[in-house]
Protein backbone atom coordinates (compact mmCIF):
# COMPACT_ATOMS: atom_id res chain seq x y z
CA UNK A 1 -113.73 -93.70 -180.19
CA UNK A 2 -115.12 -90.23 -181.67
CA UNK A 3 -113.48 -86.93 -180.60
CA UNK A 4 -116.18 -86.26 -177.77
CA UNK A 5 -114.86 -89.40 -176.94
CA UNK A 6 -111.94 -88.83 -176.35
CA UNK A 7 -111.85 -85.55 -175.09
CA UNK A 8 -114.62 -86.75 -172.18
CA UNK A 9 -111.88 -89.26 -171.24
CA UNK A 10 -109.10 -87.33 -170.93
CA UNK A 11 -111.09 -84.50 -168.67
CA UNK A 12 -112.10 -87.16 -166.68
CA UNK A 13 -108.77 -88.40 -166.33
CA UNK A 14 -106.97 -85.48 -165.75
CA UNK A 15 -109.53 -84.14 -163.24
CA UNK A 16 -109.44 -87.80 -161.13
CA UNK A 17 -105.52 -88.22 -161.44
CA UNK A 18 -105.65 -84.51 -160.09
CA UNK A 19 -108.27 -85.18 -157.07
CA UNK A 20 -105.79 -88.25 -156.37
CA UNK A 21 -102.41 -86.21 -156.17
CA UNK A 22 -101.40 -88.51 -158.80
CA UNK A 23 -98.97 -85.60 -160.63
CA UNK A 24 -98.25 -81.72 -159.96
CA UNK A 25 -98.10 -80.30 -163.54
CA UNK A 26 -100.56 -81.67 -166.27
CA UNK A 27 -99.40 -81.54 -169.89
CA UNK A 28 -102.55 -80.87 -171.50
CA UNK A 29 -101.86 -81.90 -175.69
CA UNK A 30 -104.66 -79.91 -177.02
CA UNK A 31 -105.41 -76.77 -178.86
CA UNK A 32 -109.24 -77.19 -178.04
CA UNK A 33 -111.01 -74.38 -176.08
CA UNK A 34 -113.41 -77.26 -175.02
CA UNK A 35 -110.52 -77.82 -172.34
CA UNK A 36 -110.85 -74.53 -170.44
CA UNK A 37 -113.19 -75.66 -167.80
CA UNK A 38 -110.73 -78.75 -166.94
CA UNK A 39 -107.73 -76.46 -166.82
CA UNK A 40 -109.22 -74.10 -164.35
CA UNK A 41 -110.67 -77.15 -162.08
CA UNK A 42 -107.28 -78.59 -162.15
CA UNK A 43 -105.74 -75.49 -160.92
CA UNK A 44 -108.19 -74.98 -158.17
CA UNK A 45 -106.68 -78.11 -157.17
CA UNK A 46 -102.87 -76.86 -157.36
CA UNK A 47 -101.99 -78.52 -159.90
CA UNK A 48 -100.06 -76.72 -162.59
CA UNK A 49 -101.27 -77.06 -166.50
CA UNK A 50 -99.47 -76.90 -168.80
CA UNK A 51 -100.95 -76.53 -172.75
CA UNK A 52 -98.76 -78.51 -175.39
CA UNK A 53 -99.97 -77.37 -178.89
CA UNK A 54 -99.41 -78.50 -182.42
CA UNK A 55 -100.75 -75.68 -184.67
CA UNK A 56 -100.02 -72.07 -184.08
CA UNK A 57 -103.73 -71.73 -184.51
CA UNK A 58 -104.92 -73.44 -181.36
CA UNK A 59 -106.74 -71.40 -178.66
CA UNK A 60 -105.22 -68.59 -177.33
CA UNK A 61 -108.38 -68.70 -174.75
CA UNK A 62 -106.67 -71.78 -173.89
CA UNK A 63 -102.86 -70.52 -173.58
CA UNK A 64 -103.69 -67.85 -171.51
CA UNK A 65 -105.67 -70.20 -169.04
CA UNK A 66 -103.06 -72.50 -168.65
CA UNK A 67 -99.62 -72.00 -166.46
CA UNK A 68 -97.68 -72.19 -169.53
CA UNK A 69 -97.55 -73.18 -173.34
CA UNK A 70 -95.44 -74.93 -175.19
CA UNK A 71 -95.67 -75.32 -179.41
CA UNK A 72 -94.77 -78.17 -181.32
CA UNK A 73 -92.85 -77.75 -184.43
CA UNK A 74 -91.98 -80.73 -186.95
CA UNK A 75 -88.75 -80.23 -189.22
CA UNK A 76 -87.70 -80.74 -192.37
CA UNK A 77 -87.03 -83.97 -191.41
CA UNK A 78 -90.09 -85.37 -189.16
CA UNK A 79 -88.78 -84.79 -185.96
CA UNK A 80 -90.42 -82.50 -183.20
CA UNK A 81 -89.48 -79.87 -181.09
CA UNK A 82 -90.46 -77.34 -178.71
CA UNK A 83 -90.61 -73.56 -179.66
């Protein structure tokens, strides 16, 4: 599966799971602006988004659109946490 791939699926997902009232807050475990458009739908539908990022250079177009962001950091040691 390629990265267009991918990131078709999990827009399609998100936006169908959303439609269905299958959660309330998405965690959305990108950095990609591509993922704007699907955060706004998803709010239109009251759902809340939430952007889970791994790089401190991710898309700040993207952080701002969503509810809330949350980085992940990796220690010394290989385990993750939230910042």
């Amino acid at each position: 599966m390629n990265r267009f791939t991918a990131n078709s699926a999990n827009v399609s997902d998100m936006l169908r799971s959303a439609y269905l009232d299958m959660y309330d807050v998405a965690l959305l475990a990108s950095g990609d602006a591509d993922f704007v458009p699907a955060a706004e739908l998803v709010q239109t539908l009251k759902k809340e988004v939430v952007n889970v990022h791994f790089y401190a250079g991710s898309s700040s177009e993207l952080r701002t659109t969503c509810n809330a962001h949350k980085l992940v950091q990796v220690d010394a040691t290989g385990n993750c946490y939230f910042r």
